[in-house]
PDB file of N, CA and C in Angstrom:
ATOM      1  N   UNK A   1     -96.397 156.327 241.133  1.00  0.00           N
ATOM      2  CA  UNK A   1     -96.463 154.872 241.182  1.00  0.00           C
ATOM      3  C   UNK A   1     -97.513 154.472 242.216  1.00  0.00           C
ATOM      4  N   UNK A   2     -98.169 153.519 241.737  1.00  0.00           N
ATOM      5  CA  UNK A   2     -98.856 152.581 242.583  1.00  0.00           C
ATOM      6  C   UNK A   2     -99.231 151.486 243.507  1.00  0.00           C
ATOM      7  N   UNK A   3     -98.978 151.035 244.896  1.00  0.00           N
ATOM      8  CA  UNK A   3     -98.968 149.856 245.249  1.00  0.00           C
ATOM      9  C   UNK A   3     -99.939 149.633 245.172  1.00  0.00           C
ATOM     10  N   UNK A   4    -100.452 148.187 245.266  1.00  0.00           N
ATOM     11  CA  UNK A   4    -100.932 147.768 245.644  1.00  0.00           C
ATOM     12  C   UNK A   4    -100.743 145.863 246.419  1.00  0.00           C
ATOM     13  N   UNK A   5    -101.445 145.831 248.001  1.00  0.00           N
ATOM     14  CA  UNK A   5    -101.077 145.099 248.634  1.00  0.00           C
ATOM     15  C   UNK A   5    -102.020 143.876 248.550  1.00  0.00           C
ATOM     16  N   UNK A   6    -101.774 142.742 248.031  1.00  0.00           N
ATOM     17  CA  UNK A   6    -102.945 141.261 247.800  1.00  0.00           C
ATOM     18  C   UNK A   6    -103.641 140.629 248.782  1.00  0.00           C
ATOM     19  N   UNK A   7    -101.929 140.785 249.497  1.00  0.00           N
ATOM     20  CA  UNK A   7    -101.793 139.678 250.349  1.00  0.00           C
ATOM     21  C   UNK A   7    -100.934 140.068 251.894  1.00  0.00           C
ATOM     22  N   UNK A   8    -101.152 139.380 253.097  1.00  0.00           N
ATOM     23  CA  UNK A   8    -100.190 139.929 254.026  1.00  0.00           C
ATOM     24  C   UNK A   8     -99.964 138.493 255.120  1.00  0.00           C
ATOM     25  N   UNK A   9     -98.893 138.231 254.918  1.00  0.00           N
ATOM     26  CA  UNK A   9     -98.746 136.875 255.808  1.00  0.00           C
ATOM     27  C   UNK A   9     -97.825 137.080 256.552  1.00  0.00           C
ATOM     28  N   UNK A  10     -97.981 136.485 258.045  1.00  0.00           N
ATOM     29  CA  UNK A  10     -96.952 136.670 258.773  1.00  0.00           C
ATOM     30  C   UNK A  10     -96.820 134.962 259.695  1.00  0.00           C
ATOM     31  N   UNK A  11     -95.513 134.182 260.201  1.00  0.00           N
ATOM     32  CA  UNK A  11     -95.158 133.340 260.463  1.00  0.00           C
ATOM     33  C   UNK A  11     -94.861 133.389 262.039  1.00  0.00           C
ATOM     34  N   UNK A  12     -94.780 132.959 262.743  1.00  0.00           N
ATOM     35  CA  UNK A  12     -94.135 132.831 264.068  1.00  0.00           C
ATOM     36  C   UNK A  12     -93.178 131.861 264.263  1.00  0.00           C
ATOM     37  N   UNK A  13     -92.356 131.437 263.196  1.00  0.00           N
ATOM     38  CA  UNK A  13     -91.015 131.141 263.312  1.00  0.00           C
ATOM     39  C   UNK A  13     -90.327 130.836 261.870  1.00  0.00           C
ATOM     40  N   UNK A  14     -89.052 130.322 261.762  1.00  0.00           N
ATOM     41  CA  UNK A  14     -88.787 130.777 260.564  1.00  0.00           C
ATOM     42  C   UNK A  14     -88.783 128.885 260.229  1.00  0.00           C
ATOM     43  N   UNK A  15     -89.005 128.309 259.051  1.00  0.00           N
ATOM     44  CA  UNK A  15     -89.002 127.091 258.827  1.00  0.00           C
ATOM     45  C   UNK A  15     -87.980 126.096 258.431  1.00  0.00           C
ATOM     46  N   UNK A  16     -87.181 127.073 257.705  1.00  0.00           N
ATOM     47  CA  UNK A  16     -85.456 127.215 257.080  1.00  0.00           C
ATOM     48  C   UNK A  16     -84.396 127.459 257.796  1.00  0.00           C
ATOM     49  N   UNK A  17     -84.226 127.230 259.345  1.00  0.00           N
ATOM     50  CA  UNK A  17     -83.369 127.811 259.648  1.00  0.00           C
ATOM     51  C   UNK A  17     -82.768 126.616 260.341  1.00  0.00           C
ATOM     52  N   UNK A  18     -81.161 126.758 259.914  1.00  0.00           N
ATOM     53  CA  UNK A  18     -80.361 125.762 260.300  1.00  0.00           C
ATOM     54  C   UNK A  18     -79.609 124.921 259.669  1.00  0.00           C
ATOM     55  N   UNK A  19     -78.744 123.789 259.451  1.00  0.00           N
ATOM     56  CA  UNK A  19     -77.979 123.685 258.452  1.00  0.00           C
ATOM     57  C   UNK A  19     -78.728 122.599 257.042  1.00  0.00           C
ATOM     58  N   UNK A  20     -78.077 123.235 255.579  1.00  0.00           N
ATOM     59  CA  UNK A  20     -78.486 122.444 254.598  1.00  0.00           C
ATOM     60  C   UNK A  20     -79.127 120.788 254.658  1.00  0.00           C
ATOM     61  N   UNK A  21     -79.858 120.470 254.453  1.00  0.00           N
ATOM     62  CA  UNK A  21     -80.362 119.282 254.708  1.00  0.00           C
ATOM     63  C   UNK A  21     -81.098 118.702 255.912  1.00  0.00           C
ATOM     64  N   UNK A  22     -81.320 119.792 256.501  1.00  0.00           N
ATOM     65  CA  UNK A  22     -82.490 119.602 257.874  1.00  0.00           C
ATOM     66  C   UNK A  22     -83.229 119.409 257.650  1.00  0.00           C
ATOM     67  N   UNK A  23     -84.152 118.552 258.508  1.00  0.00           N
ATOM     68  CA  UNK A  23     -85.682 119.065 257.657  1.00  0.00           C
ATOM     69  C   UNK A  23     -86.259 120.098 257.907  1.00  0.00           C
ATOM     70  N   UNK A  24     -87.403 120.510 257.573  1.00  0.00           N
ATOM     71  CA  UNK A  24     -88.019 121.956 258.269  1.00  0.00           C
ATOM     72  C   UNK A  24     -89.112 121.958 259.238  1.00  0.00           C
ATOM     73  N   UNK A  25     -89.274 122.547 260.209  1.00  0.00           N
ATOM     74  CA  UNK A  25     -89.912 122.636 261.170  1.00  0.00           C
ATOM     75  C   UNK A  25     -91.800 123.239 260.488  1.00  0.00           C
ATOM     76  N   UNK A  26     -92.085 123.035 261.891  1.00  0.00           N
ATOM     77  CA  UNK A  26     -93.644 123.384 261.616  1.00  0.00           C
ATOM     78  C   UNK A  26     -94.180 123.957 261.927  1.00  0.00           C
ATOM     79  N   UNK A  27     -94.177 125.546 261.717  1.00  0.00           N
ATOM     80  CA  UNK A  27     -94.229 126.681 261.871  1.00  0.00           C
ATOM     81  C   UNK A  27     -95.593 127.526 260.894  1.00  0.00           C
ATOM     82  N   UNK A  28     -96.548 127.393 261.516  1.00  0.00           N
ATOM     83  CA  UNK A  28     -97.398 127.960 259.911  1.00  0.00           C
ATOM     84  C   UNK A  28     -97.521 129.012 259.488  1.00  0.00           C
ATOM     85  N   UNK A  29     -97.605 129.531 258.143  1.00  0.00           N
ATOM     86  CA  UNK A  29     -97.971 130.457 257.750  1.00  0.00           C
ATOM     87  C   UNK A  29     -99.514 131.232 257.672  1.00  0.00           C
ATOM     88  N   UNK A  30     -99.653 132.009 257.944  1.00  0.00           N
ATOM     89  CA  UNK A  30    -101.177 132.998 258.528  1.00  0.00           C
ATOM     90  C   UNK A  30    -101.242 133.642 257.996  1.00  0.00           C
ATOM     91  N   UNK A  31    -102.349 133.541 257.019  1.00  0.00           N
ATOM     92  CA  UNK A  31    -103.005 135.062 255.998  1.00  0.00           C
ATOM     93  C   UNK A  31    -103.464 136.059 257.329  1.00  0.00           C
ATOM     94  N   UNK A  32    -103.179 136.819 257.069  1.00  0.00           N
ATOM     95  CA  UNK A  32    -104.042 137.913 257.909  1.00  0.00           C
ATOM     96  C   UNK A  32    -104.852 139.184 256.613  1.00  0.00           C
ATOM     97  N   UNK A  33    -105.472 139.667 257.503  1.00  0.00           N
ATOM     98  CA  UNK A  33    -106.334 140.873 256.510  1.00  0.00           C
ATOM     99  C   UNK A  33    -106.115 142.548 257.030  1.00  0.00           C
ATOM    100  N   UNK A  34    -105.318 142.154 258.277  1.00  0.00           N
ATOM    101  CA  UNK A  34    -104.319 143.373 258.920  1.00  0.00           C
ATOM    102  C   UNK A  34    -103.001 143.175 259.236  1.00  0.00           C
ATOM    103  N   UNK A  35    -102.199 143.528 259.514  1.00  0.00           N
ATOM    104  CA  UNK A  35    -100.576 143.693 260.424  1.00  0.00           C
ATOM    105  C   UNK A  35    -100.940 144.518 261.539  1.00  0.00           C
ATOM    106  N   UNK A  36    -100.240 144.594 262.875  1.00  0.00           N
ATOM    107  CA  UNK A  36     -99.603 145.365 263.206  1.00  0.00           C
ATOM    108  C   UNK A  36     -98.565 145.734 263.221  1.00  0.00           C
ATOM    109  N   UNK A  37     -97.656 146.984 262.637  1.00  0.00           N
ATOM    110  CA  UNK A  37     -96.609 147.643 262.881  1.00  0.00           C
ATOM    111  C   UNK A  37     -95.909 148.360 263.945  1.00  0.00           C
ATOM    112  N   UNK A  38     -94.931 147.920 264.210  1.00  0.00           N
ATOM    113  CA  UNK A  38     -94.263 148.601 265.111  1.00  0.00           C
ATOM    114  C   UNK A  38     -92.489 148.935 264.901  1.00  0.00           C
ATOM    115  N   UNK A  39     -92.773 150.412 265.288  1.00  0.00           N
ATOM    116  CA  UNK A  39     -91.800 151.043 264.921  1.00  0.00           C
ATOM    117  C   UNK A  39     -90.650 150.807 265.410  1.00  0.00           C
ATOM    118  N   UNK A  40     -89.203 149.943 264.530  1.00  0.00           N
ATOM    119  CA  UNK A  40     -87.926 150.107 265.003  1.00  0.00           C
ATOM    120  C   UNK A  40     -88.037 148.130 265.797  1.00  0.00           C
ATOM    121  N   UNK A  41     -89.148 147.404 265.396  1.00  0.00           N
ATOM    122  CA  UNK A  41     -89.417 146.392 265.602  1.00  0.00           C
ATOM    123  C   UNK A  41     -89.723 145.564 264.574  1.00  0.00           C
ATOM    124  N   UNK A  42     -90.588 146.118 263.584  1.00  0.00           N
ATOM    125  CA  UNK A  42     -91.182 145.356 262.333  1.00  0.00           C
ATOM    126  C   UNK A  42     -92.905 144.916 263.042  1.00  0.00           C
ATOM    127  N   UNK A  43     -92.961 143.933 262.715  1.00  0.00           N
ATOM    128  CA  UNK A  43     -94.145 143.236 262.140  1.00  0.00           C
ATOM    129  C   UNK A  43     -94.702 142.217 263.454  1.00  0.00           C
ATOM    130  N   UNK A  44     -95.902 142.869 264.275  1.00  0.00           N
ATOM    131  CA  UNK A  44     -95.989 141.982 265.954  1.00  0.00           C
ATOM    132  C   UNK A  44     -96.510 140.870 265.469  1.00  0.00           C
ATOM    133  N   UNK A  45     -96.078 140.142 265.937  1.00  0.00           N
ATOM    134  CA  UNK A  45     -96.327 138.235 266.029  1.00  0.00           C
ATOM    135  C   UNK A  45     -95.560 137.423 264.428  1.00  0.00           C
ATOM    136  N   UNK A  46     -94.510 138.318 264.247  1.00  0.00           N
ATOM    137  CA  UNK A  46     -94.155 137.661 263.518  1.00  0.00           C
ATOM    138  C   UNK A  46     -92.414 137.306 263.397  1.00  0.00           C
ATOM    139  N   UNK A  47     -92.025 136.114 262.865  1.00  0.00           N
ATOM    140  CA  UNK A  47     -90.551 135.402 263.615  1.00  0.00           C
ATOM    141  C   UNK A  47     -89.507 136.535 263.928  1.00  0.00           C
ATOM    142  N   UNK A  48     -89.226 137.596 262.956  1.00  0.00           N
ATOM    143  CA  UNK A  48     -88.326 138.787 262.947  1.00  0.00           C
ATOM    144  C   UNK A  48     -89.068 140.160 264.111  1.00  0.00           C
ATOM    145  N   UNK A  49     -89.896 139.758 264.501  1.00  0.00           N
ATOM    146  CA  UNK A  49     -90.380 140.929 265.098  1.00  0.00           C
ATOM    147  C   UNK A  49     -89.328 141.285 266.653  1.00  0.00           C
ATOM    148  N   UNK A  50     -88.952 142.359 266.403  1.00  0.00           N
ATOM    149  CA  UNK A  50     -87.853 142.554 267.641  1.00  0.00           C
ATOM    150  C   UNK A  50     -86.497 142.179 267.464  1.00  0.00           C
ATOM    151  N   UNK A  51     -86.076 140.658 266.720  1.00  0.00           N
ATOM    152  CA  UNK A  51     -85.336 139.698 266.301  1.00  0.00           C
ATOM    153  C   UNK A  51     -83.971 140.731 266.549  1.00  0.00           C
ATOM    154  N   UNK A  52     -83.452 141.630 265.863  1.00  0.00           N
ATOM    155  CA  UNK A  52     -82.224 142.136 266.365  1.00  0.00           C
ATOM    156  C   UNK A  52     -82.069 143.525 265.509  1.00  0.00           C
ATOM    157  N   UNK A  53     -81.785 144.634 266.537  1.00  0.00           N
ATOM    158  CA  UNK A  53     -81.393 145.719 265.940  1.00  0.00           C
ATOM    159  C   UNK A  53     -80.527 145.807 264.571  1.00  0.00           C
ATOM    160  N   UNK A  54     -81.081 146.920 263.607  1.00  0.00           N
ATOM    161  CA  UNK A  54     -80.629 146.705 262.201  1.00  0.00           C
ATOM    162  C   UNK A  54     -80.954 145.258 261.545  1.00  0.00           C
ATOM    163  N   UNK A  55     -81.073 144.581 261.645  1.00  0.00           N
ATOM    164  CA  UNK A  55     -81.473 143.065 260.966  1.00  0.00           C
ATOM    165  C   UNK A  55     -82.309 143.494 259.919  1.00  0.00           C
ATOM    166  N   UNK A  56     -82.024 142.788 258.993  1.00  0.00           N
ATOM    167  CA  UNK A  56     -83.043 143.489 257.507  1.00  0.00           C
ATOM    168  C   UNK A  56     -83.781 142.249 257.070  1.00  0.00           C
ATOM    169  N   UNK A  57     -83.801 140.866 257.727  1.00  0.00           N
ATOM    170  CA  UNK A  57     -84.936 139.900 257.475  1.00  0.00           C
ATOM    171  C   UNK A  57     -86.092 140.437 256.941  1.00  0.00           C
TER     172      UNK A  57
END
């Protein structure tokens, strides 16, 4: 099998979070043309990065 990757966006906060009918915050979304990865962390500069051991966001 094959991946292939298009696209890679990462956020610095989450926009949805909080109860039904909030409005959403303003948080932008960022094409990037790299990531950095980090292991047992996820994804640096992005809302889940570190966020909490085991967390599967």
């Amino acid at each position: 099998m094959t991946v292939t990757i298009k696209h890679l966006y990462i956020s610095p906060g989450d926009n949805y979070f909080g109860p039904y009918g909030d409005d959403t915050l303003d948080h932008p979304i960022t094409q990037r043309t790299s990531i950095d990865l980090v292991a047992g962390k996820g994804i640096a500069n992005d809302r889940y990065f570190g966020f909490d051991e085991g967390y599967h966001g």
